[in-house]
Protein backbone atom coordinates (compact mmCIF):
# COMPACT_ATOMS: atom_id res chain seq x y z
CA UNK A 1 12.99 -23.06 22.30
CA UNK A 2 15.78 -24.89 21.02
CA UNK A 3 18.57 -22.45 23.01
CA UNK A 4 17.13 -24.07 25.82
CA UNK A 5 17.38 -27.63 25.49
CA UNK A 6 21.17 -28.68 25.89
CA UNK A 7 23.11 -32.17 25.21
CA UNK A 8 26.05 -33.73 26.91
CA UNK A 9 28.53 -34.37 23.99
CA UNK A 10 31.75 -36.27 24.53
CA UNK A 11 33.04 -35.79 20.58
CA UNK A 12 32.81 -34.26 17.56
CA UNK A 13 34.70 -35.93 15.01
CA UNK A 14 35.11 -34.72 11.16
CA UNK A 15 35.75 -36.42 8.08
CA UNK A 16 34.38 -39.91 9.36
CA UNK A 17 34.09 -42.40 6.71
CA UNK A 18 33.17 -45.67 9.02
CA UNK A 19 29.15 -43.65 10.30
CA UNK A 20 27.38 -44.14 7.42
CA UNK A 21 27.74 -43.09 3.57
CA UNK A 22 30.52 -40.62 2.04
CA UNK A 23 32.10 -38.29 4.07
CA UNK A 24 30.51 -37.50 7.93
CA UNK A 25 30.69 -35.35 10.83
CA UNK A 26 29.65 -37.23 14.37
CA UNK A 27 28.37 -36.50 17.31
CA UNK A 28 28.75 -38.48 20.18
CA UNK A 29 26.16 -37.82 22.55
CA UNK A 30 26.73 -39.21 26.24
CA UNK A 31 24.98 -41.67 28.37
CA UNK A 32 24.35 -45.11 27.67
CA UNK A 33 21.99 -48.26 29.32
CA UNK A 34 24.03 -50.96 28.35
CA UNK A 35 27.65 -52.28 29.64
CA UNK A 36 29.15 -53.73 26.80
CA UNK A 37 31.74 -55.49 28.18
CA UNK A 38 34.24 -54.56 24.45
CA UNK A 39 32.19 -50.89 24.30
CA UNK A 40 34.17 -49.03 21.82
CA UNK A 41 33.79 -45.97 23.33
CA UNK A 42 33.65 -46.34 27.47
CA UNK A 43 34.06 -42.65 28.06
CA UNK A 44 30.01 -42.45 26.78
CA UNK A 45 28.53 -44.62 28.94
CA UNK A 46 28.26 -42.55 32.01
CA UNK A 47 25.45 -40.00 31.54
CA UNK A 48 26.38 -37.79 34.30
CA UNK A 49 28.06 -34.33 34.31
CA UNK A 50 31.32 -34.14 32.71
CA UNK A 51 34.15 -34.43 34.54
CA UNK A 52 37.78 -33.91 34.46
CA UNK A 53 40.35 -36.50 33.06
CA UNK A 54 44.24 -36.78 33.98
CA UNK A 55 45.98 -37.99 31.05
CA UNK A 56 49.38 -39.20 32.26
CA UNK A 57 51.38 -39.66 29.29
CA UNK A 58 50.50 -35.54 28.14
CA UNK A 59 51.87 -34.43 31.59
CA UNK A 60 54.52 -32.12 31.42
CA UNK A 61 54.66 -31.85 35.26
CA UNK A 62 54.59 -27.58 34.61
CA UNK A 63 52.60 -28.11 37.77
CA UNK A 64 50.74 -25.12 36.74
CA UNK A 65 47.44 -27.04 37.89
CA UNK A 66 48.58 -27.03 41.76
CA UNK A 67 47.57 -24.06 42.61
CA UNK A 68 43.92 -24.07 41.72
CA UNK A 69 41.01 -25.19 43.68
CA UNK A 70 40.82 -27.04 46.19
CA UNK A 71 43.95 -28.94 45.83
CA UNK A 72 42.78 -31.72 43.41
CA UNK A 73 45.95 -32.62 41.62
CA UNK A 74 48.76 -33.18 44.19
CA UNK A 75 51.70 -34.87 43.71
CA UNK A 76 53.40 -38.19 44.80
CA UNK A 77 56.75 -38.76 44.16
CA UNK A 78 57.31 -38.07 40.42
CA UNK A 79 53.50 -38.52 39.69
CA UNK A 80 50.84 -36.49 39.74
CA UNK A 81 47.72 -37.15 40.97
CA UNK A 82 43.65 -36.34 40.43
CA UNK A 83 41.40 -36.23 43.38
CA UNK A 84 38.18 -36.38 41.19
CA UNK A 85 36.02 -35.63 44.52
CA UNK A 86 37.67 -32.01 44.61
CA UNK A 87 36.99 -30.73 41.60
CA UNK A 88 35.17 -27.83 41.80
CA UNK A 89 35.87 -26.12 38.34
CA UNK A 90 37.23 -28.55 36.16
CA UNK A 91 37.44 -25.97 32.89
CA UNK A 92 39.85 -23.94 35.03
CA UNK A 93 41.87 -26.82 34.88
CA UNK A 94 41.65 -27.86 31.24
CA UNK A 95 42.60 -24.27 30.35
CA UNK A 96 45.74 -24.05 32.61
CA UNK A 97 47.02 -27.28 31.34
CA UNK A 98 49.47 -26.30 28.19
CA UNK A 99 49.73 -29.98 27.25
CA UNK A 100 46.25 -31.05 27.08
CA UNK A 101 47.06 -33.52 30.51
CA UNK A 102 43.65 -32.33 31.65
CA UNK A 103 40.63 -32.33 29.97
CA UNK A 104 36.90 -32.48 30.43
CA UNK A 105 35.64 -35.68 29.11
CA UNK A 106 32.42 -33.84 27.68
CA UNK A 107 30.68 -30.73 27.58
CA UNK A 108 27.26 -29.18 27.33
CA UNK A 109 25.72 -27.68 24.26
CA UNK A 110 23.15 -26.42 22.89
CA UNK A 111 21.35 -27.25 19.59
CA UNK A 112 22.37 -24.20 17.89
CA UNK A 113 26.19 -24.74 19.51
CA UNK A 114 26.13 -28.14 17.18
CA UNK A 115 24.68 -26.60 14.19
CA UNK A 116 27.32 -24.26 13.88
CA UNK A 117 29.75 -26.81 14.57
CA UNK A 118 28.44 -28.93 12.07
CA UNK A 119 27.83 -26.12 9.23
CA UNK A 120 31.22 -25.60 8.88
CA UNK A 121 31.67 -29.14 7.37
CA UNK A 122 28.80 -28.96 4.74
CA UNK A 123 30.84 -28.83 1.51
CA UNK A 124 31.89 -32.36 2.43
CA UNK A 125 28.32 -33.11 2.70
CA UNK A 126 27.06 -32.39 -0.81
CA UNK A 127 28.73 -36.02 -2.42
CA UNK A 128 26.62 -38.13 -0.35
CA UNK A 129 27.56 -36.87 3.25
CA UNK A 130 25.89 -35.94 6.19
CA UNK A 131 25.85 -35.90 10.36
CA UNK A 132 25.66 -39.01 12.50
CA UNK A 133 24.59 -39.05 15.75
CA UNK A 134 26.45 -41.73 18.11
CA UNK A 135 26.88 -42.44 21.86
CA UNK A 136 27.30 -43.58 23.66
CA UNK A 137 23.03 -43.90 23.14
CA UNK A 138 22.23 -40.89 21.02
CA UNK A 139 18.53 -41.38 21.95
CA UNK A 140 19.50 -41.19 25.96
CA UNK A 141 18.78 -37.85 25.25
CA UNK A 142 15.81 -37.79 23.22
CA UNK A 143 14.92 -34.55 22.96
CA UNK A 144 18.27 -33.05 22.32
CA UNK A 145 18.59 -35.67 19.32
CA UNK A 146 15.30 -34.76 17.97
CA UNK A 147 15.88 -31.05 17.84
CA UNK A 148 19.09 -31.89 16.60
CA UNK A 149 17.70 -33.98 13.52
CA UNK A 150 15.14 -32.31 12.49
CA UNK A 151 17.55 -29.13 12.07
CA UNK A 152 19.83 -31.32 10.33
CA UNK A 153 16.77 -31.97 7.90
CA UNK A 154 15.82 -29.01 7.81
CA UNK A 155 18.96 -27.75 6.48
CA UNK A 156 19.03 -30.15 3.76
CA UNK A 157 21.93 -32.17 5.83
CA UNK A 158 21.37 -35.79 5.66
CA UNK A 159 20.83 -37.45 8.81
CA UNK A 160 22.05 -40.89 10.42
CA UNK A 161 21.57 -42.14 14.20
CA UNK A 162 23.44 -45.44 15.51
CA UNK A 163 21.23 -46.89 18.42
CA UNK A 164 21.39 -49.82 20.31
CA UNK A 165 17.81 -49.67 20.96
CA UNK A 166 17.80 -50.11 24.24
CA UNK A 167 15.43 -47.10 24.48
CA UNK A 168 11.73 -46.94 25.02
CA UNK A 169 9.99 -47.74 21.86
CA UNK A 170 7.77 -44.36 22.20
CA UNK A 171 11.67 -42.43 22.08
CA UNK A 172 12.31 -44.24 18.70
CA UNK A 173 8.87 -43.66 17.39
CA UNK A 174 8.65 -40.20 17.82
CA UNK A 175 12.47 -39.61 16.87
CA UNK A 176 12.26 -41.80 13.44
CA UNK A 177 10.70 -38.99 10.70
CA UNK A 178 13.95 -37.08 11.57
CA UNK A 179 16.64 -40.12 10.86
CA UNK A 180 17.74 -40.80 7.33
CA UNK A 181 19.44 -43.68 7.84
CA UNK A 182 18.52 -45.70 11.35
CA UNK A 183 22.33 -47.83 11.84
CA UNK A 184 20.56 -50.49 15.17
CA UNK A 185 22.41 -53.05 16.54
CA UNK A 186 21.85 -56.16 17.04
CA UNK A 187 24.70 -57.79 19.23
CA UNK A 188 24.27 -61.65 20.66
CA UNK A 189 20.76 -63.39 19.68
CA UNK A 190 21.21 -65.59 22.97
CA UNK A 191 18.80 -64.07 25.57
CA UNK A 192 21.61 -65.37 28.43
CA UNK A 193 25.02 -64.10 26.45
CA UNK A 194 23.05 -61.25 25.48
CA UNK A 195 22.73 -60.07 29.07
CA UNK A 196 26.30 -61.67 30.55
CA UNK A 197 27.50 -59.28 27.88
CA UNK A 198 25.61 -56.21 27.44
CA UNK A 199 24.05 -56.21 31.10
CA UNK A 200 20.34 -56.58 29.93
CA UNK A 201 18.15 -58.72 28.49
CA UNK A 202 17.33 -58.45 24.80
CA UNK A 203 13.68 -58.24 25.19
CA UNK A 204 13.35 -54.26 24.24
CA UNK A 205 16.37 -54.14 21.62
CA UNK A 206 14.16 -57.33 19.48
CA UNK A 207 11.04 -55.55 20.19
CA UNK A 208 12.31 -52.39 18.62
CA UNK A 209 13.92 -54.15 16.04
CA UNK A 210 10.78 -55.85 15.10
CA UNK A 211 9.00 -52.34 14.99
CA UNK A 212 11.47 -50.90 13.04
CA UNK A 213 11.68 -53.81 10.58
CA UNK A 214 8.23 -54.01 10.04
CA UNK A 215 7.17 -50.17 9.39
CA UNK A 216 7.36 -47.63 7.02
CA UNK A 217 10.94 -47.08 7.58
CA UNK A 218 12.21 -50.10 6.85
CA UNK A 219 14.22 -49.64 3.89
CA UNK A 220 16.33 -46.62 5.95
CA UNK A 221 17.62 -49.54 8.58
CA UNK A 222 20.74 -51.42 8.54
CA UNK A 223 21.07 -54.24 11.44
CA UNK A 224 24.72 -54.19 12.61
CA UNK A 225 26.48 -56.65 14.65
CA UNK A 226 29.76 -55.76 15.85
CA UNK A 227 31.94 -58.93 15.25
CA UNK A 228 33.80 -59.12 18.52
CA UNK A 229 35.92 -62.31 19.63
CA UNK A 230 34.42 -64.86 21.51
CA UNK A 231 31.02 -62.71 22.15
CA UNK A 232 29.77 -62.37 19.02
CA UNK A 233 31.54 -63.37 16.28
CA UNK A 234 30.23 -67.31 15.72
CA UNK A 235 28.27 -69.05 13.13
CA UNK A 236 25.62 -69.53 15.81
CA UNK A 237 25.08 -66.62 16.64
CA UNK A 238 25.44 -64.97 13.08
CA UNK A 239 23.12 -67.33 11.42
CA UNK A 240 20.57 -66.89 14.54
CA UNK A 241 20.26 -63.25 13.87
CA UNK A 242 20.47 -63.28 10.15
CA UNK A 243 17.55 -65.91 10.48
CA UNK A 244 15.75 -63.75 12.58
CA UNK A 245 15.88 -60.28 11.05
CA UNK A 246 15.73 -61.59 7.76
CA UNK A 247 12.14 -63.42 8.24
CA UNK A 248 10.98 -59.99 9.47
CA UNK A 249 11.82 -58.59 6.43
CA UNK A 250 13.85 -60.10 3.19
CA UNK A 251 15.45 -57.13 2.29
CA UNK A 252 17.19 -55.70 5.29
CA UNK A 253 20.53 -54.68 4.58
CA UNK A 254 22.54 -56.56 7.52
CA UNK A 255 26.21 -55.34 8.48
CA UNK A 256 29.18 -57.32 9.89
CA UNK A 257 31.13 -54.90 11.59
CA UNK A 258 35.01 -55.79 12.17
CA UNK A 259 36.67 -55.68 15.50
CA UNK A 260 38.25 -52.78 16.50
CA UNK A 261 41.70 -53.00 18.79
CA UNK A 262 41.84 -49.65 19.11
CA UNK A 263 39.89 -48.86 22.29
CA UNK A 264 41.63 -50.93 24.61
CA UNK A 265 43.63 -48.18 25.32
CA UNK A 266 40.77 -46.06 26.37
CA UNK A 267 39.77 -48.12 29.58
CA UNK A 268 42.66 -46.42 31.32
CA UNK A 269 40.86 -43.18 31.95
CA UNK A 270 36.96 -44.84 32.69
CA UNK A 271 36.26 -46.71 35.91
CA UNK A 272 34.90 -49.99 33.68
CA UNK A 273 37.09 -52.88 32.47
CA UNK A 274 37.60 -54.23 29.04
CA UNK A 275 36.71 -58.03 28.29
CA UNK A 276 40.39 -58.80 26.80
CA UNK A 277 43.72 -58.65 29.15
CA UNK A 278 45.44 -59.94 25.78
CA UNK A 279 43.85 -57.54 22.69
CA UNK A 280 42.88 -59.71 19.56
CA UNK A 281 43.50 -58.55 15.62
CA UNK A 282 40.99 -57.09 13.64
CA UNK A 283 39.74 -60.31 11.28
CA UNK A 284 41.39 -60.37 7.95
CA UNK A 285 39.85 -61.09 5.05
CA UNK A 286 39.30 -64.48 4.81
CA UNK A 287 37.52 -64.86 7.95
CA UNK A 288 35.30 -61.75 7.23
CA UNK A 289 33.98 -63.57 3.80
CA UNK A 290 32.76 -66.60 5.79
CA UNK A 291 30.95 -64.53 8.12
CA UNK A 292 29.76 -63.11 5.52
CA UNK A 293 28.52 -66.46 3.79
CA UNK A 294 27.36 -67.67 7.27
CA UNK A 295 24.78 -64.62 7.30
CA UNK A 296 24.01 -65.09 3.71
CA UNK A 297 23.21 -68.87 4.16
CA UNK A 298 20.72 -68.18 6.76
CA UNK A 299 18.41 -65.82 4.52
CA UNK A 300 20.30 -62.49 4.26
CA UNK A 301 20.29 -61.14 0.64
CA UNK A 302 21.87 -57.80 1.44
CA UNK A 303 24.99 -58.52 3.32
CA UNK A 304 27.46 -55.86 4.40
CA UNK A 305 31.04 -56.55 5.29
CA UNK A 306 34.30 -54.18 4.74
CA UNK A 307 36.70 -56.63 3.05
């Protein structure tokens, strides 16, 4: 029964634009198998049980969070701080704090919590809209995303999943009647960068992409590669995968995704470190069109790039 099966969800956002076509609601399921050493969104990488999160620069210093438990926040000097090894009921704290200083970074909910969630953004869906799921890995938690999809589809809600693919093929099998659009990335083409970035091999990501490429569903994929400084971002590389995914099938629509700055500033509340001390700029415009011509050059007909 589907009030039974629950999924650790780190966000909800509305009104996304970037997660697929016209105007989306995602869900960002937690838990991921790779380290991306530029992830985007470090908060979903641990799959464990959500925890509490001291956000400094929401303090008030109320202190109203003192007095609970088993003395987890303290203070030192002027600053406050968490002792994430005494928690013992984090909500009690994220409901005490009046400024939002302490939150969970995720909670639990069930398939028919989302749907409701969800349903309340369907007249943005009817031009072309739908529901994403993101991660984090959205397919870490297979079952929950399944259920989740096929009630999407069910209620006439169009459906899009962005995967690394890092996930036993049998997951992405079974899950694929469900997904509308199938968003898989496809990061560094090096076997060696790929896991000095990421923090595994590429061996299941290009097996799954191969599978994927080569089925039934082909025409509902679009190959992404984040374009990230240094990493990924190189006619080498570029050309390498547009080569590759391109020879597995002609048509594949193939998507140059621009650097993001933003999440930098995210790494201050997750125990992993960013790969830039000094954040780059997005690319402009010039330098996304010869990307673009790089992955067109090496057999991509259907080349996707936000200029």
């Amino acid at each position: 029964m589907t009030e039974t099966i629950r999924g650790r969800i780190f966000d909800i956002r509305r009104f996304s634009v970037h997660d697929g076509q016209g105007i989306r609601t995602t869900v960002f399921l937690k838990g991921c198998p790779l380290r991306c050493v530029w992830c985007q969104n470090p908060e979903g990488i641990d799959p464990g049980a959500p925890r509490l999160l001291y956000l400094a620069d929401k303090c008030l210093h109320c202190r109203l969070c003192l007095g609970i438990g088993q003395g987890a926040i303290s203070e030192q000097g002027d600053r406050l701080v968490l002792d994430e090894a005494r928690v013992t009921q984090a909500s009690a704290y994220e409901k005490i704090c009046p400024a939002g200083a302490l939150r969970l970074d995720s909670r639990e909910y069930t398939v028919d919590e989302v749907m409701e969630e969800v349903l309340k953004d369907q007249a943005f869906f009817a031009h072309g809209g739908g529901v994403t799921l993101s991660g984090g890995e959205p397919l870490y938690q297979r079952v929950f995303a399944r259920e989740l999809l096929r009630r999407l589809q069910a209620a006439g809600i169009h459906t899009a999943v962005e995967s690394s693919l890092q996930v036993p093929t049998e997951y992405l099998q079974e899950i694929l009647p469900w997904i509308d659009t199938l968003f898989a990335d496809c990061k560094i083409f090096d076997a060696g960068k790929h896991k000095a970035a990421v923090g595994v091999g590429p061996t299941l990501i290009r097996s799954n992409v191969e599978m994927v490429l080569q089925s039934t569903y082909r025409r509902r994929v679009t190959v992404r590669t984040p374009l990230i400084p240094g990493y990924t971002a190189d006619r080498e590389n570029i050309a390498a995968i547009a080569g590759w995914i391109s020879s597995l099938y002609p048509e594949v629509k193939y998507e140059l995704l621009n650097y993001n700055p933003l999440a930098k500033a995210k790494y201050a509340h997750v125990p992993f470190a960013y790969a830039f001390s000094e954040n780059p700029p997005p690319y402009n415009k010039a330098q996304l069109s010869v990307f673009r011509d790089w992955a067109m050059a090496a057999g991509c007909r259907n080349v996707i790039v936000e200029i």
